[in-house]
C-alpha atoms as a PDB file:
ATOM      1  CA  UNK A   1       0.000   0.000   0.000  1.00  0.00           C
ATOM      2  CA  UNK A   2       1.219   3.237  -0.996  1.00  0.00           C
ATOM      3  CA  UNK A   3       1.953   6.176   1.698  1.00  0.00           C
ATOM      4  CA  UNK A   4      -0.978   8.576   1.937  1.00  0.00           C
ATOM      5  CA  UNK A   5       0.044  12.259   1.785  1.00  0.00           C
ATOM      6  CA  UNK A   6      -2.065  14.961   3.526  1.00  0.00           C
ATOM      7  CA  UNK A   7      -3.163  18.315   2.826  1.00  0.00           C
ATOM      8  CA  UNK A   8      -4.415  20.407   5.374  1.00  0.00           C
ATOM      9  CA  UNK A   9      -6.262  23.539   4.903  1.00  0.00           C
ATOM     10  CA  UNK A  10      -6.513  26.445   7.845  1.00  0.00           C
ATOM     11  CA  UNK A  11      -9.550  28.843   7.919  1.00  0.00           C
ATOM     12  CA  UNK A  12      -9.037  31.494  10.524  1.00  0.00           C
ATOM     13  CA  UNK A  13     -12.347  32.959  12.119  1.00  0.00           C
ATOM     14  CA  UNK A  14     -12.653  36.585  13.672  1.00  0.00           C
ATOM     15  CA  UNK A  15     -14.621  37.721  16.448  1.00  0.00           C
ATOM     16  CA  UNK A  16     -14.316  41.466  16.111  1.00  0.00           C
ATOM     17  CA  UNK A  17     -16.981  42.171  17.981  1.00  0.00           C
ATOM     18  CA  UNK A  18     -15.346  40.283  20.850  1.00  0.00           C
ATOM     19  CA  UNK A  19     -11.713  41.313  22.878  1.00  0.00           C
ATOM     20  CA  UNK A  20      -9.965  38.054  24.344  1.00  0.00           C
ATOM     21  CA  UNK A  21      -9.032  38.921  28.240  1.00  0.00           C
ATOM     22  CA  UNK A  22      -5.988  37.863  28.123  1.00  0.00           C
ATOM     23  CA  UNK A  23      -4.330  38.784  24.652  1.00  0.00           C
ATOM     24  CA  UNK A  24      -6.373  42.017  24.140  1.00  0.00           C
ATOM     25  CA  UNK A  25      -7.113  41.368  20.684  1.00  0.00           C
ATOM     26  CA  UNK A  26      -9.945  40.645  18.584  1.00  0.00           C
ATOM     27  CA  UNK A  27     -10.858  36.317  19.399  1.00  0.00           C
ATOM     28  CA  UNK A  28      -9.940  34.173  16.533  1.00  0.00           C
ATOM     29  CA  UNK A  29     -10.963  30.587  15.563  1.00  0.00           C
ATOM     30  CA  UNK A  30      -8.541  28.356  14.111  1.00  0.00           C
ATOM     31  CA  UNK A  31     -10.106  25.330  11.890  1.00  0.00           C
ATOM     32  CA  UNK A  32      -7.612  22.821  10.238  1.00  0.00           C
ATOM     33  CA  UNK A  33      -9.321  20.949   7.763  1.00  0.00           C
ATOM     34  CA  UNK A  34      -7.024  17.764   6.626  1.00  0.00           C
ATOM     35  CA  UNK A  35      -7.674  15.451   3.841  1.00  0.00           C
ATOM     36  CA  UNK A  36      -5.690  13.056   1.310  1.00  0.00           C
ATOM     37  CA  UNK A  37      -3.636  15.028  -1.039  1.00  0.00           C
ATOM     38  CA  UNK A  38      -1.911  13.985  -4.336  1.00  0.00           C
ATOM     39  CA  UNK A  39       1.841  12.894  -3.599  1.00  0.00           C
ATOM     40  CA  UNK A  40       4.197  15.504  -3.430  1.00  0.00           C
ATOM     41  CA  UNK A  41       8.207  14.228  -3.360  1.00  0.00           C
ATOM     42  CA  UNK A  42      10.012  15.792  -0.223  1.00  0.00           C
ATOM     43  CA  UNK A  43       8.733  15.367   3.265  1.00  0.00           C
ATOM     44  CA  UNK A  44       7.901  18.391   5.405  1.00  0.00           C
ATOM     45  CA  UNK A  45       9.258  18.957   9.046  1.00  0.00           C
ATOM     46  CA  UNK A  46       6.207  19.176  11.844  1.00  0.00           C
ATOM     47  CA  UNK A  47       7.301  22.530  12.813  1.00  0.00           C
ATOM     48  CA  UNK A  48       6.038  23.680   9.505  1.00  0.00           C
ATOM     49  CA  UNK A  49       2.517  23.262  10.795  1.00  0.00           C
ATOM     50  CA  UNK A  50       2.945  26.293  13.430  1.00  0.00           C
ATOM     51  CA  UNK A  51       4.263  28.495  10.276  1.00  0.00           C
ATOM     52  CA  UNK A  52       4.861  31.438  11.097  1.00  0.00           C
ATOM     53  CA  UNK A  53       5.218  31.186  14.762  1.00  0.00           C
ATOM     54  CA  UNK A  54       7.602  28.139  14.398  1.00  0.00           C
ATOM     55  CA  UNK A  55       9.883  29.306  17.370  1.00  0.00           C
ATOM     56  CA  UNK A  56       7.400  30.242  19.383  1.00  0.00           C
ATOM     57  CA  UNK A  57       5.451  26.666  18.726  1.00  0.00           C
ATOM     58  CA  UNK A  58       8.778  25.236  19.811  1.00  0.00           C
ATOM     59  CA  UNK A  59       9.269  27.063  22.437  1.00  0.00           C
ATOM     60  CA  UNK A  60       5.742  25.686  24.082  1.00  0.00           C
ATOM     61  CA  UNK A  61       6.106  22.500  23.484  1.00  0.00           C
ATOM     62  CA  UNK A  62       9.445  22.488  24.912  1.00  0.00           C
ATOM     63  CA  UNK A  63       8.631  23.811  28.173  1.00  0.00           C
ATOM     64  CA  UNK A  64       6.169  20.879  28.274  1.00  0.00           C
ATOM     65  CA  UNK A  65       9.185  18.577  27.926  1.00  0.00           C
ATOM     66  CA  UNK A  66       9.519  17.832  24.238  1.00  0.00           C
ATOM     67  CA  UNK A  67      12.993  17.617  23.105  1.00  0.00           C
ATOM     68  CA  UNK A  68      13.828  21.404  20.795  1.00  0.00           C
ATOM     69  CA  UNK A  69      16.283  19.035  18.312  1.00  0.00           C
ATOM     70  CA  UNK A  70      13.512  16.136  18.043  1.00  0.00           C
ATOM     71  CA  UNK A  71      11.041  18.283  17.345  1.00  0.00           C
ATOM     72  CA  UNK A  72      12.248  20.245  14.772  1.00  0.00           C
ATOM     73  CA  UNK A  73      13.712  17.490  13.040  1.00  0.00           C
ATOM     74  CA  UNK A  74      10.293  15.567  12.818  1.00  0.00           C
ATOM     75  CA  UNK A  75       9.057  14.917   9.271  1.00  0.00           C
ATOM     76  CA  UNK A  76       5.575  14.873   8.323  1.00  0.00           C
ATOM     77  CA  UNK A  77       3.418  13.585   6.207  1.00  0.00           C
ATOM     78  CA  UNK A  78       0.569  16.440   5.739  1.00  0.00           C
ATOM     79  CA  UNK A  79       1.022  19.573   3.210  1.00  0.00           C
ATOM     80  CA  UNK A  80      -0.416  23.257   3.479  1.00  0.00           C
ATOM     81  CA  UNK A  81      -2.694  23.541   1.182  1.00  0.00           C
ATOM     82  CA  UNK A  82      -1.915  21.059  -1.474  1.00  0.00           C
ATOM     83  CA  UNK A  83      -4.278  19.462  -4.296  1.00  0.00           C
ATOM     84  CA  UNK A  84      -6.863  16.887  -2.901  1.00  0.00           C
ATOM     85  CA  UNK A  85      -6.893  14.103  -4.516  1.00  0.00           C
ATOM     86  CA  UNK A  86     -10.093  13.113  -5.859  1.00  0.00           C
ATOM     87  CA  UNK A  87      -9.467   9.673  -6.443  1.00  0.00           C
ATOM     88  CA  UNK A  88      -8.915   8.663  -2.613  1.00  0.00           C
ATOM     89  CA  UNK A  89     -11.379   6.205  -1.356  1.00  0.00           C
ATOM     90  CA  UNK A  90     -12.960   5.525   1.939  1.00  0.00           C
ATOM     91  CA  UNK A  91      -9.909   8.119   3.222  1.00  0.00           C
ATOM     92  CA  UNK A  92     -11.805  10.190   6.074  1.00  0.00           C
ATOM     93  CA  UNK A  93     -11.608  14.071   5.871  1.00  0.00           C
ATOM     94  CA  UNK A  94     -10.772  15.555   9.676  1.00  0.00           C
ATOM     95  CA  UNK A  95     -12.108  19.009  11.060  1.00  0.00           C
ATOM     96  CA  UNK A  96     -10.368  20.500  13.784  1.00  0.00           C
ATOM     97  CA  UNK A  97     -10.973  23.535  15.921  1.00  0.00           C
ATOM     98  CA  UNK A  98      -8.359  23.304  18.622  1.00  0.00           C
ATOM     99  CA  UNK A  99      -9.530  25.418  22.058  1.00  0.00           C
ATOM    100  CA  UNK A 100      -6.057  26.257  23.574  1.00  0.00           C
ATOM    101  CA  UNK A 101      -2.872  26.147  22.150  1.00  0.00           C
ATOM    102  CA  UNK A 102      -0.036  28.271  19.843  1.00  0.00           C
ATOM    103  CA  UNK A 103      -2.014  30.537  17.339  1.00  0.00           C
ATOM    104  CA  UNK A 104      -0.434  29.744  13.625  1.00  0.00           C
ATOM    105  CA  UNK A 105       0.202  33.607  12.268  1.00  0.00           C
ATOM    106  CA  UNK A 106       1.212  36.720  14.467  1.00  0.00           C
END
């Protein structure tokens, strides 16, 4: 069986009409939105994921006790926003809306 690549897709929601308490800006929404992607050749590191607030992403995780070299040195199997591929079958498509963790632009 061949290795299934994955695209994932972010949708970022705004709540201007709402101020988080604690970052004092408008309250935003991330959804990721993976599903099975045409291959692409090279493999992309994890960290990629938290783009553009890689350090930052690393940075947290670290401090929960993830090793800084390990982590950044993790390859992946899921692509931003490539291609789906329309001739997957019985491959599931994954919402997520994370509630806490390291917000993926500045």
């Amino acid at each position: 069986m061949n290795a299934v690549t994955v695209g994932r897709k972010v949708f970022v929601l705004k709540d201007k009409s709402r101020i988080d308490p604690i970052s004092k800006e408008t309250r935003e929404v991330l959804i990721s939105i993976y599903y099975p992607s045409n291959p692409v050749e090279q493999e992309m590191k994890y960290t990629s994921l938290f783009e553009p607030n890689i350090s930052l992403a690393v940075d947290m995780l670290s401090s929960m006790g993830v090793d800084k070299d390990y982590i950044r040195n993790l390859d992946t199997k899921i692509h931003n926003d490539e291609r789906l591929d329309i001739t997957a079958k019985n491959c599931p498509i994954i919402f997520i809306a994370p509630a806490f963790g390291v917000v993926s632009h500045p």
